[in-house]
C-alpha atoms as a PDB file:
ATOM      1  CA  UNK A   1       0.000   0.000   0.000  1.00  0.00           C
ATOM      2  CA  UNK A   2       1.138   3.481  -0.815  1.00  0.00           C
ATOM      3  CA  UNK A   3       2.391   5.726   1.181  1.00  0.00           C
ATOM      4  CA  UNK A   4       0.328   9.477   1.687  1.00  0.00           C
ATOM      5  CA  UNK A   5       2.309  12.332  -0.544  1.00  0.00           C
ATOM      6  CA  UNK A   6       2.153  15.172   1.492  1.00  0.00           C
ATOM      7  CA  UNK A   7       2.404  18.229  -1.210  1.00  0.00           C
ATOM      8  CA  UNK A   8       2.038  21.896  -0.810  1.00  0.00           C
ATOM      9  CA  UNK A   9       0.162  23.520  -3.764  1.00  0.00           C
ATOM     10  CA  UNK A  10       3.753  24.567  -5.294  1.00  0.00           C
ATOM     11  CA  UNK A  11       4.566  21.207  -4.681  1.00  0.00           C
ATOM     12  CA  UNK A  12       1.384  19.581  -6.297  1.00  0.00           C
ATOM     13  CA  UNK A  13       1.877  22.203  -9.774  1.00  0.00           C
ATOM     14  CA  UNK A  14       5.501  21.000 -10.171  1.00  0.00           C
ATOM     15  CA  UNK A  15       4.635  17.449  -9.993  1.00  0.00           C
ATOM     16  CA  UNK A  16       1.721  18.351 -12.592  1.00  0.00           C
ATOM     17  CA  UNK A  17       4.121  20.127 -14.701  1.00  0.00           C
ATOM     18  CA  UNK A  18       6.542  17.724 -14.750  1.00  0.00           C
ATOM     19  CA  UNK A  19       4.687  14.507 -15.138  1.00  0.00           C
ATOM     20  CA  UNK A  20       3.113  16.736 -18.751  1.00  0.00           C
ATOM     21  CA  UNK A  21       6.898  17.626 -19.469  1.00  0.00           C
ATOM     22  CA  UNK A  22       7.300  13.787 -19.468  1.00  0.00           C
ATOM     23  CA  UNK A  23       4.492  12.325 -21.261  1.00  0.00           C
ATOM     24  CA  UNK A  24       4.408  14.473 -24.073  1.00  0.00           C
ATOM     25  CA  UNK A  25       7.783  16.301 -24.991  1.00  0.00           C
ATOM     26  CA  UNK A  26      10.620  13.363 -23.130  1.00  0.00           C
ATOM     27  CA  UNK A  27       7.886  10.653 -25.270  1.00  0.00           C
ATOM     28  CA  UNK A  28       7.808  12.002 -28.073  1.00  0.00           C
ATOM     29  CA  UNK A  29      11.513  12.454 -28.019  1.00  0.00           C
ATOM     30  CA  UNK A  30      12.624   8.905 -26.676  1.00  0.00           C
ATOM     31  CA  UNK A  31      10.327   7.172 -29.624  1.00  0.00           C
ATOM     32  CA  UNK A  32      12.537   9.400 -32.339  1.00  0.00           C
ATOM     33  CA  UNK A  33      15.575   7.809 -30.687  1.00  0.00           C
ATOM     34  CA  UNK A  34      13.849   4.102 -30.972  1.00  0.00           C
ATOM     35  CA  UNK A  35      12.777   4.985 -34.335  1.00  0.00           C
ATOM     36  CA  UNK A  36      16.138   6.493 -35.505  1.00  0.00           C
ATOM     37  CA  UNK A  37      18.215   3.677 -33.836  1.00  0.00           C
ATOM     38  CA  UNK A  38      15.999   0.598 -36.258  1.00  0.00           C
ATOM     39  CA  UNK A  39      16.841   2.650 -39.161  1.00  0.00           C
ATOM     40  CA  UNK A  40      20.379   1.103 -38.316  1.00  0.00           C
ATOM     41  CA  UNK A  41      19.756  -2.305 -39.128  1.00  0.00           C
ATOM     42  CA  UNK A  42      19.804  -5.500 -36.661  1.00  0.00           C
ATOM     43  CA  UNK A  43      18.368  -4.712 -33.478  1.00  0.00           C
ATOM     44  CA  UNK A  44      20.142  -7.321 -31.857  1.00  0.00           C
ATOM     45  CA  UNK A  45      23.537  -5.740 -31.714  1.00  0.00           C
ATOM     46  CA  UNK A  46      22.468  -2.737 -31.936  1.00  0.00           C
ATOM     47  CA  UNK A  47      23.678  -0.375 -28.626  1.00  0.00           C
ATOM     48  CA  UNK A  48      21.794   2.276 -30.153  1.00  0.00           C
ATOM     49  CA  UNK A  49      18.327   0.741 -29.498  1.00  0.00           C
ATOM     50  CA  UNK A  50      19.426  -0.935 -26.601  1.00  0.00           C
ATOM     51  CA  UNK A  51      20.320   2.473 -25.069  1.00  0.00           C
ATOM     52  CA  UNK A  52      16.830   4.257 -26.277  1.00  0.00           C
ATOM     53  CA  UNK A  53      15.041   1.360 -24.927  1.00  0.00           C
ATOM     54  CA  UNK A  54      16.927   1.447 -21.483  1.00  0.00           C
ATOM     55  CA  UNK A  55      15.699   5.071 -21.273  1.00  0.00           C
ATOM     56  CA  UNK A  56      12.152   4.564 -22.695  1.00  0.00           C
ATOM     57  CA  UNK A  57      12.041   2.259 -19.559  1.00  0.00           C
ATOM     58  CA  UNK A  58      13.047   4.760 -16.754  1.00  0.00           C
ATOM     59  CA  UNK A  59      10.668   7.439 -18.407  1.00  0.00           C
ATOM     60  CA  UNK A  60       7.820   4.966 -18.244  1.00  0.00           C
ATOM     61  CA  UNK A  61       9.396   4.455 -14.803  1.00  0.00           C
ATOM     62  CA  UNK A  62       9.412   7.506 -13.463  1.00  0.00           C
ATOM     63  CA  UNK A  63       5.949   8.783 -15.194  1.00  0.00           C
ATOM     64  CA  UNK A  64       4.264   6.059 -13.167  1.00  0.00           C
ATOM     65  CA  UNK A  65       5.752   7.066  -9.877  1.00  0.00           C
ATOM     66  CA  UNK A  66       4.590  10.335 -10.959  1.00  0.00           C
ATOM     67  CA  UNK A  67       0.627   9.560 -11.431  1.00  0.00           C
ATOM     68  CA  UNK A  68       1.216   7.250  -8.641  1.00  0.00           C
ATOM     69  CA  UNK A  69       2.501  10.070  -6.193  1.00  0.00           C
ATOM     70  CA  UNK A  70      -0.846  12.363  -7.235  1.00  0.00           C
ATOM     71  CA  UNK A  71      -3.294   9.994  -7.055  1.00  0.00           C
ATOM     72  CA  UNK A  72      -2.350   9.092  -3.390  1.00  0.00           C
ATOM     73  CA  UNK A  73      -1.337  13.312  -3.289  1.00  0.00           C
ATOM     74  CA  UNK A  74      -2.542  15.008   0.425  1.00  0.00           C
ATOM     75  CA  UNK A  75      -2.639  18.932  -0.663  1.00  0.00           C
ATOM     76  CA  UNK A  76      -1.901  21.018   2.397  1.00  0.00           C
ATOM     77  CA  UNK A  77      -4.567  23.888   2.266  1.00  0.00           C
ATOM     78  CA  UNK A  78      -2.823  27.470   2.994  1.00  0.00           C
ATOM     79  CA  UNK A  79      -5.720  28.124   4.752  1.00  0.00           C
ATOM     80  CA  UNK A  80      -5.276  25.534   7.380  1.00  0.00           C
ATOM     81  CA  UNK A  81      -1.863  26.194   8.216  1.00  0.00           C
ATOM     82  CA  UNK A  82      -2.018  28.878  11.170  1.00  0.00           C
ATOM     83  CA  UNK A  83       1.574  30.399  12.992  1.00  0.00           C
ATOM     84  CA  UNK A  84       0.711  28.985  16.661  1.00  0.00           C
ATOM     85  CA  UNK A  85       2.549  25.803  15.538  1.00  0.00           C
ATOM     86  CA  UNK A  86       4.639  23.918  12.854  1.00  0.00           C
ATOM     87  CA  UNK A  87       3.383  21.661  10.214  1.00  0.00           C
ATOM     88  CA  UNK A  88       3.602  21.173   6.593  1.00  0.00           C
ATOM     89  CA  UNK A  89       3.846  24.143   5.198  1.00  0.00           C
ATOM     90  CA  UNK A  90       5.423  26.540   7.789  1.00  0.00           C
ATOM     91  CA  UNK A  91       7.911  28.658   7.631  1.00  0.00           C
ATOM     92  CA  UNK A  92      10.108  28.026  10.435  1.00  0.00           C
ATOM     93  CA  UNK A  93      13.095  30.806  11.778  1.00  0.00           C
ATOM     94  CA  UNK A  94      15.318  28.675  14.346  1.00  0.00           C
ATOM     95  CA  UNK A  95      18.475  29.995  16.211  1.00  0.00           C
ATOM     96  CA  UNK A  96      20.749  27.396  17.033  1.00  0.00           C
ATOM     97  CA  UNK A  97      23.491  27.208  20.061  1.00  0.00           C
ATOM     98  CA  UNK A  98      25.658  29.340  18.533  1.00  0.00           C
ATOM     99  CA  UNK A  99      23.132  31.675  17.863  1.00  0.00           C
ATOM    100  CA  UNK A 100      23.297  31.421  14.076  1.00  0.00           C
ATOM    101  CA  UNK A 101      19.870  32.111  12.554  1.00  0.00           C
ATOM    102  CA  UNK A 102      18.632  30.002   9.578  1.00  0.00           C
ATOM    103  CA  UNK A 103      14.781  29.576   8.177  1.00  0.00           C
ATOM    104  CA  UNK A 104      13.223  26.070   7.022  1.00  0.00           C
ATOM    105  CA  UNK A 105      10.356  25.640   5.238  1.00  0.00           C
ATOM    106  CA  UNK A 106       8.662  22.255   6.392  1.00  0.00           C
ATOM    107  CA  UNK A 107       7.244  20.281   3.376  1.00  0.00           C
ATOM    108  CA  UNK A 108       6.180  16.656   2.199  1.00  0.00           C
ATOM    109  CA  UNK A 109       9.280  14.477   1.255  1.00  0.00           C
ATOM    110  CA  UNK A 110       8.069  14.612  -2.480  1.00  0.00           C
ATOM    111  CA  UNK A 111       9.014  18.085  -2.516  1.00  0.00           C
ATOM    112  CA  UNK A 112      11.930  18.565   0.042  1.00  0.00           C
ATOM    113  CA  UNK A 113      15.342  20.215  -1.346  1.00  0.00           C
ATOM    114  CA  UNK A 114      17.868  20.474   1.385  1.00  0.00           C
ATOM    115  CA  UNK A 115      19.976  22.982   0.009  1.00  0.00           C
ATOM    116  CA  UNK A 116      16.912  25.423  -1.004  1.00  0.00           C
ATOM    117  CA  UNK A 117      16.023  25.073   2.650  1.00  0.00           C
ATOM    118  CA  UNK A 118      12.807  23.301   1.940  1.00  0.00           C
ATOM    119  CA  UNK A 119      12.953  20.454   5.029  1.00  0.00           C
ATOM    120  CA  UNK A 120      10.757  17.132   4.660  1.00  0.00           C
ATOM    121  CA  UNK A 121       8.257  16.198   7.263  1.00  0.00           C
ATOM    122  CA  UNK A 122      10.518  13.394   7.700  1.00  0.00           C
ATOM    123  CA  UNK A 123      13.620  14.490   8.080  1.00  0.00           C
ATOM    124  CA  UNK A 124      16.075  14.793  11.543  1.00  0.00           C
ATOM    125  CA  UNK A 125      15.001  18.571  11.991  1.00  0.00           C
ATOM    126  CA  UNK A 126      11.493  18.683  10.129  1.00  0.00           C
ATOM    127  CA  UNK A 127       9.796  15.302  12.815  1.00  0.00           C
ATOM    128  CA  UNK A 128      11.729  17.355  15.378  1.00  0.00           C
ATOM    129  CA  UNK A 129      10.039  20.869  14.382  1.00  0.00           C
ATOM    130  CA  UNK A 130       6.548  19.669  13.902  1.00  0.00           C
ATOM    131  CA  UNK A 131       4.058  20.003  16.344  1.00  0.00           C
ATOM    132  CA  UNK A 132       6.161  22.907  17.936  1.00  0.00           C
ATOM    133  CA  UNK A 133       5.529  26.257  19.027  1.00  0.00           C
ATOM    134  CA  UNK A 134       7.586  29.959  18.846  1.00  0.00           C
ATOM    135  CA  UNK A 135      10.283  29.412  21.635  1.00  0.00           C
ATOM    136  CA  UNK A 136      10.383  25.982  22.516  1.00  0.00           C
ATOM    137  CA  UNK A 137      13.949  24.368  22.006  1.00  0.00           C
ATOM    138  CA  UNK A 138      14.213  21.176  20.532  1.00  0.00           C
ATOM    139  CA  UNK A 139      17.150  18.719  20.246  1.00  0.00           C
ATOM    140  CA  UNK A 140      17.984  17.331  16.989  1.00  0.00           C
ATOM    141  CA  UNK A 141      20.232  13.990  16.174  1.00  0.00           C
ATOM    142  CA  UNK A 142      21.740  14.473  12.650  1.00  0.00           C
ATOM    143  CA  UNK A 143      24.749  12.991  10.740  1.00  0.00           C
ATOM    144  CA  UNK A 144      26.797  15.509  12.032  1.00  0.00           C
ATOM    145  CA  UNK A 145      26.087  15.161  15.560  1.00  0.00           C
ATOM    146  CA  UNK A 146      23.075  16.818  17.691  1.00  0.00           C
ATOM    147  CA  UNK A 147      22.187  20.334  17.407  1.00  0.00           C
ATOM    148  CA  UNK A 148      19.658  21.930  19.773  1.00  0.00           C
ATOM    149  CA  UNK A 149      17.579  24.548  18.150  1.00  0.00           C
ATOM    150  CA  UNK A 150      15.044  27.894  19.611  1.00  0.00           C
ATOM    151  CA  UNK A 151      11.929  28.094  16.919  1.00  0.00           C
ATOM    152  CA  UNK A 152      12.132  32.408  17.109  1.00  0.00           C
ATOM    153  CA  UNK A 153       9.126  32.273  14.793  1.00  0.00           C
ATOM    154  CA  UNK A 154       6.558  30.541  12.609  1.00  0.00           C
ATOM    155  CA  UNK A 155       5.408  32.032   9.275  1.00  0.00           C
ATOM    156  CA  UNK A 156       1.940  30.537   6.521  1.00  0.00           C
ATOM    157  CA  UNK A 157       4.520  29.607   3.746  1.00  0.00           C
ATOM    158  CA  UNK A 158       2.162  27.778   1.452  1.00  0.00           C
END
């Protein structure tokens, strides 16, 4: 059984977007590679068509991972999402021990990006941050050893 996608409405149009970007334009353009790589004779040896296939298989792949992640898709409404406490979809401004300052935006793990700052739900510092209010401290364990941050405030960033 499928795990629940937990998108944002960004989140949900770039899926959209790039599940169309992949059924029509990378389709189209994988079939003119099959098609091209026949014209070369014996498809048995041929490392042309063995390549196009290989990728006509990971599109396929990855387009039905795609449909698969909208139709079990949970759309956080901005409207739900108050500043009183973290969930999907808050902006979160943390100081940690050293009093350096940084801002996380909590999202789904379909749509997290580390180094943009966008945190997943499921992550070391997003399970720790949910559920939290402005000024309680919480103690994270990550890869690089634990880290103890102050939520200074909570922002709607849907």
């Amino acid at each position: 059984m499928p795990k629940d996608v937990i998108l944002t409405q960004e989140g949900l149009a770039n899926l959209k977007a790039e599940l169309e970007q992949l059924s029509t334009v990378r389709r189209r353009e994988v079939a003119a590679r099959i098609k091209e790589a026949r014209e070369f004779g014996d498809i048995s040896e041929n490392a042309e068509y063995d390549d196009a296939k290989n990728e006509q298989a990971m599109l396929e792949a990855r387009i039905a991972a795609l449909e698969e992640k909208l139709r079990s898709a949970t759309v956080v409404d901005a409207s739900d999402i108050g500043t009183d406490v973290v969930r999907v979809g808050s902006v979160v401004h943390v100081k940690d021990e050293a009093g350096k300052a940084n801002r996380y935006t909590i999202v789904g793990s379909a749509e997290a990006k580390p180094a943009e700052a966008k945190l997943s739900n499921e992550s070391p510092v997003g399970k720790a941050l949910i559920g939290r209010r402005r000024g309680d401290e919480v103690t994270v364990i990550t890869p690089r050893g634990e880290r103890r941050l102050q939520i200074t405030k909570i922002e709607v960033g849907v």
